[in-house]
C-alpha atoms as a PDB file:
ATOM      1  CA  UNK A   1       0.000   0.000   0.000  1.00  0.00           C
ATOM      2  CA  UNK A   2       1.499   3.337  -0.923  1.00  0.00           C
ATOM      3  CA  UNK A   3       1.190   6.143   1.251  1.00  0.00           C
ATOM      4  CA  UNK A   4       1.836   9.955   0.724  1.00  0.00           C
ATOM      5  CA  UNK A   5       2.141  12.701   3.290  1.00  0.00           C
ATOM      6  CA  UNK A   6       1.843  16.456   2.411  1.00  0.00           C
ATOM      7  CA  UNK A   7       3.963  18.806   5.183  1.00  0.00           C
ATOM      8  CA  UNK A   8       4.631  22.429   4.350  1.00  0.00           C
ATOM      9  CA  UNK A   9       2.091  24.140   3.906  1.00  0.00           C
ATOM     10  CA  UNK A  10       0.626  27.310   5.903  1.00  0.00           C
ATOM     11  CA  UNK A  11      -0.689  31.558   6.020  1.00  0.00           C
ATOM     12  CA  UNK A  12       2.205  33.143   4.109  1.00  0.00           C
ATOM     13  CA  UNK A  13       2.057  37.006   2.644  1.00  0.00           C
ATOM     14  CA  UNK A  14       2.212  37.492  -1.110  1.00  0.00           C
ATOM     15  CA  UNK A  15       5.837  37.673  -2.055  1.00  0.00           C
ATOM     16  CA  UNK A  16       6.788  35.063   0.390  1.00  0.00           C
ATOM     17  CA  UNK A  17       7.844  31.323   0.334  1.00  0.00           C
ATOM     18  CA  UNK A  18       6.900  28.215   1.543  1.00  0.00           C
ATOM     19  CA  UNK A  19       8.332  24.394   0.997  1.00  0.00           C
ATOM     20  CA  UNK A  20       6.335  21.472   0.336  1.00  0.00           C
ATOM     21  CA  UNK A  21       7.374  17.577   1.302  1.00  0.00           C
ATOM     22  CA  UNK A  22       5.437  15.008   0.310  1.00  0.00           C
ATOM     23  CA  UNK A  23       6.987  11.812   2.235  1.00  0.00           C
ATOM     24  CA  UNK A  24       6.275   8.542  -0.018  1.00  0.00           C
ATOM     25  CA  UNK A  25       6.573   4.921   1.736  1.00  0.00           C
ATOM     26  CA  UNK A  26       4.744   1.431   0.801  1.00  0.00           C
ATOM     27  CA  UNK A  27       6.677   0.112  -1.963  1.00  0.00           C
ATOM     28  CA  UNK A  28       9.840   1.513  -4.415  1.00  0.00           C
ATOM     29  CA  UNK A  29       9.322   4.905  -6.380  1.00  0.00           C
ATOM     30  CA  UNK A  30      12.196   4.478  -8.063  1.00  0.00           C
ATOM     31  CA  UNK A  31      10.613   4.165 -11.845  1.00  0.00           C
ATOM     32  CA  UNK A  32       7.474   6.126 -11.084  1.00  0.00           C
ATOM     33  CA  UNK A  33       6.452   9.689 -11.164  1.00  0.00           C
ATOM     34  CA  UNK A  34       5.536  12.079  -8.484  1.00  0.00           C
ATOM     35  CA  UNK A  35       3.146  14.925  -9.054  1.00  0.00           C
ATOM     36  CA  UNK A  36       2.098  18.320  -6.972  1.00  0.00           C
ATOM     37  CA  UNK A  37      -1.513  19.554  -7.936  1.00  0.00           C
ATOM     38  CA  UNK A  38      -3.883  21.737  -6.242  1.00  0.00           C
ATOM     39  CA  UNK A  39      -7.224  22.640  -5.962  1.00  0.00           C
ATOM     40  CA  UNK A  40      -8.967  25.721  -4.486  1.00  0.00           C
ATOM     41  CA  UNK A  41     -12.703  25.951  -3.743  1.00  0.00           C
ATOM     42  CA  UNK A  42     -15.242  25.025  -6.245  1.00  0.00           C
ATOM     43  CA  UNK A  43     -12.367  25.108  -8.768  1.00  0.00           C
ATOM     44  CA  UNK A  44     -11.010  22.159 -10.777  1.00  0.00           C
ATOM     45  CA  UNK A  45      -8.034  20.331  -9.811  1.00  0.00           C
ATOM     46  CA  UNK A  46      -4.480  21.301 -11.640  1.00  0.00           C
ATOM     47  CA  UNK A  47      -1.154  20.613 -12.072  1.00  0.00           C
ATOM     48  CA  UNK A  48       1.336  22.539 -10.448  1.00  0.00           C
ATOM     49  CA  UNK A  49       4.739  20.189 -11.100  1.00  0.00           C
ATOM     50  CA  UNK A  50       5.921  16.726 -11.378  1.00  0.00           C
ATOM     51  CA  UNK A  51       9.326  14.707 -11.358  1.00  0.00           C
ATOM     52  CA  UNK A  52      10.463  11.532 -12.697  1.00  0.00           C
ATOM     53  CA  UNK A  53      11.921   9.523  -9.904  1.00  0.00           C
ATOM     54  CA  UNK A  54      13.975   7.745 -12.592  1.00  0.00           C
ATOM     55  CA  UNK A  55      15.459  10.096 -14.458  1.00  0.00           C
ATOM     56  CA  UNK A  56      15.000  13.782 -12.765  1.00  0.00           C
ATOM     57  CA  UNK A  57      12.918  14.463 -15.823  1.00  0.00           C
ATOM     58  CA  UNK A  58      10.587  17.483 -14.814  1.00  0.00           C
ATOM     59  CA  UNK A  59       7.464  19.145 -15.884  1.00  0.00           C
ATOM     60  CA  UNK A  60       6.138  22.332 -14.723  1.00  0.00           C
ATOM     61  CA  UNK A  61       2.717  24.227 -15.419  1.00  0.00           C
ATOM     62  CA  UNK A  62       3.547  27.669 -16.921  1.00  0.00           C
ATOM     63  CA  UNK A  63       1.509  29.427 -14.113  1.00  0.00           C
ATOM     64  CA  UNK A  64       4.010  28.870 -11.556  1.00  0.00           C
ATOM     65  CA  UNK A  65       7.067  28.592 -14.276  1.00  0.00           C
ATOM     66  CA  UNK A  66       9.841  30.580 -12.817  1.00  0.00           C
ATOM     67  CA  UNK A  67       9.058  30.339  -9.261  1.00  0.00           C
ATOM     68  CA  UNK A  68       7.537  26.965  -8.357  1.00  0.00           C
ATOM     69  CA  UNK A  69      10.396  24.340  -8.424  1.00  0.00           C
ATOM     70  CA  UNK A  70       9.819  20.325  -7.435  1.00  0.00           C
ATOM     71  CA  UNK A  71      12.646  18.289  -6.648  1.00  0.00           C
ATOM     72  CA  UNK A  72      13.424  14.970  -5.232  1.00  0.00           C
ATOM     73  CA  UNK A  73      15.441  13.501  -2.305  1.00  0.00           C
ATOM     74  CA  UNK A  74      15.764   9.500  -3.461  1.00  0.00           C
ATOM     75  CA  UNK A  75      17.290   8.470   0.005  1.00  0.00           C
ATOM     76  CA  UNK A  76      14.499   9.989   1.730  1.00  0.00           C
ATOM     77  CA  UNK A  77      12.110   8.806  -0.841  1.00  0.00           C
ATOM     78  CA  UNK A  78      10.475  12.453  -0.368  1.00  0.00           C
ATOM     79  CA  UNK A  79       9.648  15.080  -3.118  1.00  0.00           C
ATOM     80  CA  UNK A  80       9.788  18.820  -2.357  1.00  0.00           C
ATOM     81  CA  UNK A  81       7.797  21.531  -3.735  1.00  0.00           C
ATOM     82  CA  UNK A  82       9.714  24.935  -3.328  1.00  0.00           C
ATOM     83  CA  UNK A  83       7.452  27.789  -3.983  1.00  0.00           C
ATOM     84  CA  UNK A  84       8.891  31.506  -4.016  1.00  0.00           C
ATOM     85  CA  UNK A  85       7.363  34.805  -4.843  1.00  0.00           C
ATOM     86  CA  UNK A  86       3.495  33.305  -4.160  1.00  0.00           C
ATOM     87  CA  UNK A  87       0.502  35.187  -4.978  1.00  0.00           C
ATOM     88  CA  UNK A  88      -3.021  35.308  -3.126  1.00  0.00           C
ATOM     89  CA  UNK A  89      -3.975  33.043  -6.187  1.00  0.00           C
ATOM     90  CA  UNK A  90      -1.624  30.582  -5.136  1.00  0.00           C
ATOM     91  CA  UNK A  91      -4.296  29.487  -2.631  1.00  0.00           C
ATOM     92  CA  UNK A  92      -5.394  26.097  -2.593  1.00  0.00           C
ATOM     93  CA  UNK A  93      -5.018  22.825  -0.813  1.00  0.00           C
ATOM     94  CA  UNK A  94      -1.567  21.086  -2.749  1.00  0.00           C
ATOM     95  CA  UNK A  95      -1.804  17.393  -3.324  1.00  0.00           C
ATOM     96  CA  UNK A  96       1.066  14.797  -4.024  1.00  0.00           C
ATOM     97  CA  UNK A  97       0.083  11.518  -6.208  1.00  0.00           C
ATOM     98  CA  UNK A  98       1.877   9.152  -7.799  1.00  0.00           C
ATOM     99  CA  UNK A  99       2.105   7.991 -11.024  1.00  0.00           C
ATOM    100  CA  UNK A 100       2.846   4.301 -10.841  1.00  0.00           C
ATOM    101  CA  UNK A 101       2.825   4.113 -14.848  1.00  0.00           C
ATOM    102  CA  UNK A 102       6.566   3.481 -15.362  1.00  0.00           C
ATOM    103  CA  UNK A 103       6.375   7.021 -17.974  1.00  0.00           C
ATOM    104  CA  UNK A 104       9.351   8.409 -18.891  1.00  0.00           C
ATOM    105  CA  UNK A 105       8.358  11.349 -19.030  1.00  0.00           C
ATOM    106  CA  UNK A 106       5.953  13.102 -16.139  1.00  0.00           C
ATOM    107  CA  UNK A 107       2.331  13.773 -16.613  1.00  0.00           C
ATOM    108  CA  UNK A 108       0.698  16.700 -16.187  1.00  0.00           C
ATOM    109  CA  UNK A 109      -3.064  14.287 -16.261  1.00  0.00           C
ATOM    110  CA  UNK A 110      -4.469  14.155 -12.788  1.00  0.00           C
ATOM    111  CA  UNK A 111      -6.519  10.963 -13.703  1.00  0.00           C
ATOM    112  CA  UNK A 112      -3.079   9.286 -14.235  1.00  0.00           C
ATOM    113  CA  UNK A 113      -2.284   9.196 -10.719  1.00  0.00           C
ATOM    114  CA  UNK A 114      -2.736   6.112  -8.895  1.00  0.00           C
ATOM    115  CA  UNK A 115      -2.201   7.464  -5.514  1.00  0.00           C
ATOM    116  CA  UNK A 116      -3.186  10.526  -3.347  1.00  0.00           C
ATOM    117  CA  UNK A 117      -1.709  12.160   0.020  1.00  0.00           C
ATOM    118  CA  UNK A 118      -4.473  14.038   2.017  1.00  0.00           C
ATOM    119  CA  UNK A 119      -3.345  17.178   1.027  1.00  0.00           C
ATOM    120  CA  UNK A 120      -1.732  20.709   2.855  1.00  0.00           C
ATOM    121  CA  UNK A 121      -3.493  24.053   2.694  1.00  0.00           C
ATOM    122  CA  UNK A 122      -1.387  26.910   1.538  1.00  0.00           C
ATOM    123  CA  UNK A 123      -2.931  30.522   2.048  1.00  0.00           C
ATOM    124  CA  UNK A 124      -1.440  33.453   0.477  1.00  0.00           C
ATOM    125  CA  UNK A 125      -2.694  36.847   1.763  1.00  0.00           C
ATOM    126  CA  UNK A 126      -2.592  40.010   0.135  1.00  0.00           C
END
């Protein structure tokens, strides 16, 4: 059984940063993907960033291009989310998942993901 835990998250002002950890345990992640999305409230779910565990490959959604980085820690089996210069819009609850699909390269699909962590809220105030 995999199992993902969100840490991080929390009330930050616009302009500031926060980092993300999503802790992975269950099984290896060494061939699979890991994925940051988030929702807010009454919006749909999207993709923020995701990492190949295999190959460091990386894709990143061009609304946080340039100041949302994800990164991976393969001892630790944990993925980070570093998020700098965050905007009230940057609200949401952030969700890790796993793509257990063996895809070279990562996928920005939610409905790909196999597995889900409960989630972190990040608030950004104005």
């Amino acid at each position: 059984q995999v199992q993902l835990v969100e840490s991080g998250g929390g009330l930050v002002q616009a302009g500031g940063s926060l980092r993300l950890s999503c802790a992975a345990s269950g099984r290896s992640f060494s061939s699979f993907t890991m994925g940051w999305f988030r929702q807010a409230p009454g919006k749909e779910r999207d993709f923020v960033a995701a990492i190949s565990w295999r190959n460091g490959r990386t894709n990143t959604a061009d609304s946080v291009k340039g100041r949302f980085t994800i990164s991976r820690d393969n001892a630790k089996n944990t993925v980070y989310l570093q998020m700098n210069s965050l905007k009230p819009e940057d609200t949401a609850v952030y969700l890790c998942a796993a793509d257990l699909s063996f895809s070279p390269d990562p996928n920005s699909d939610y409905r790909v993901y196999h597995y889900w962590g409960q989630g972190t809220q990040v608030t950004v105030s104005s």
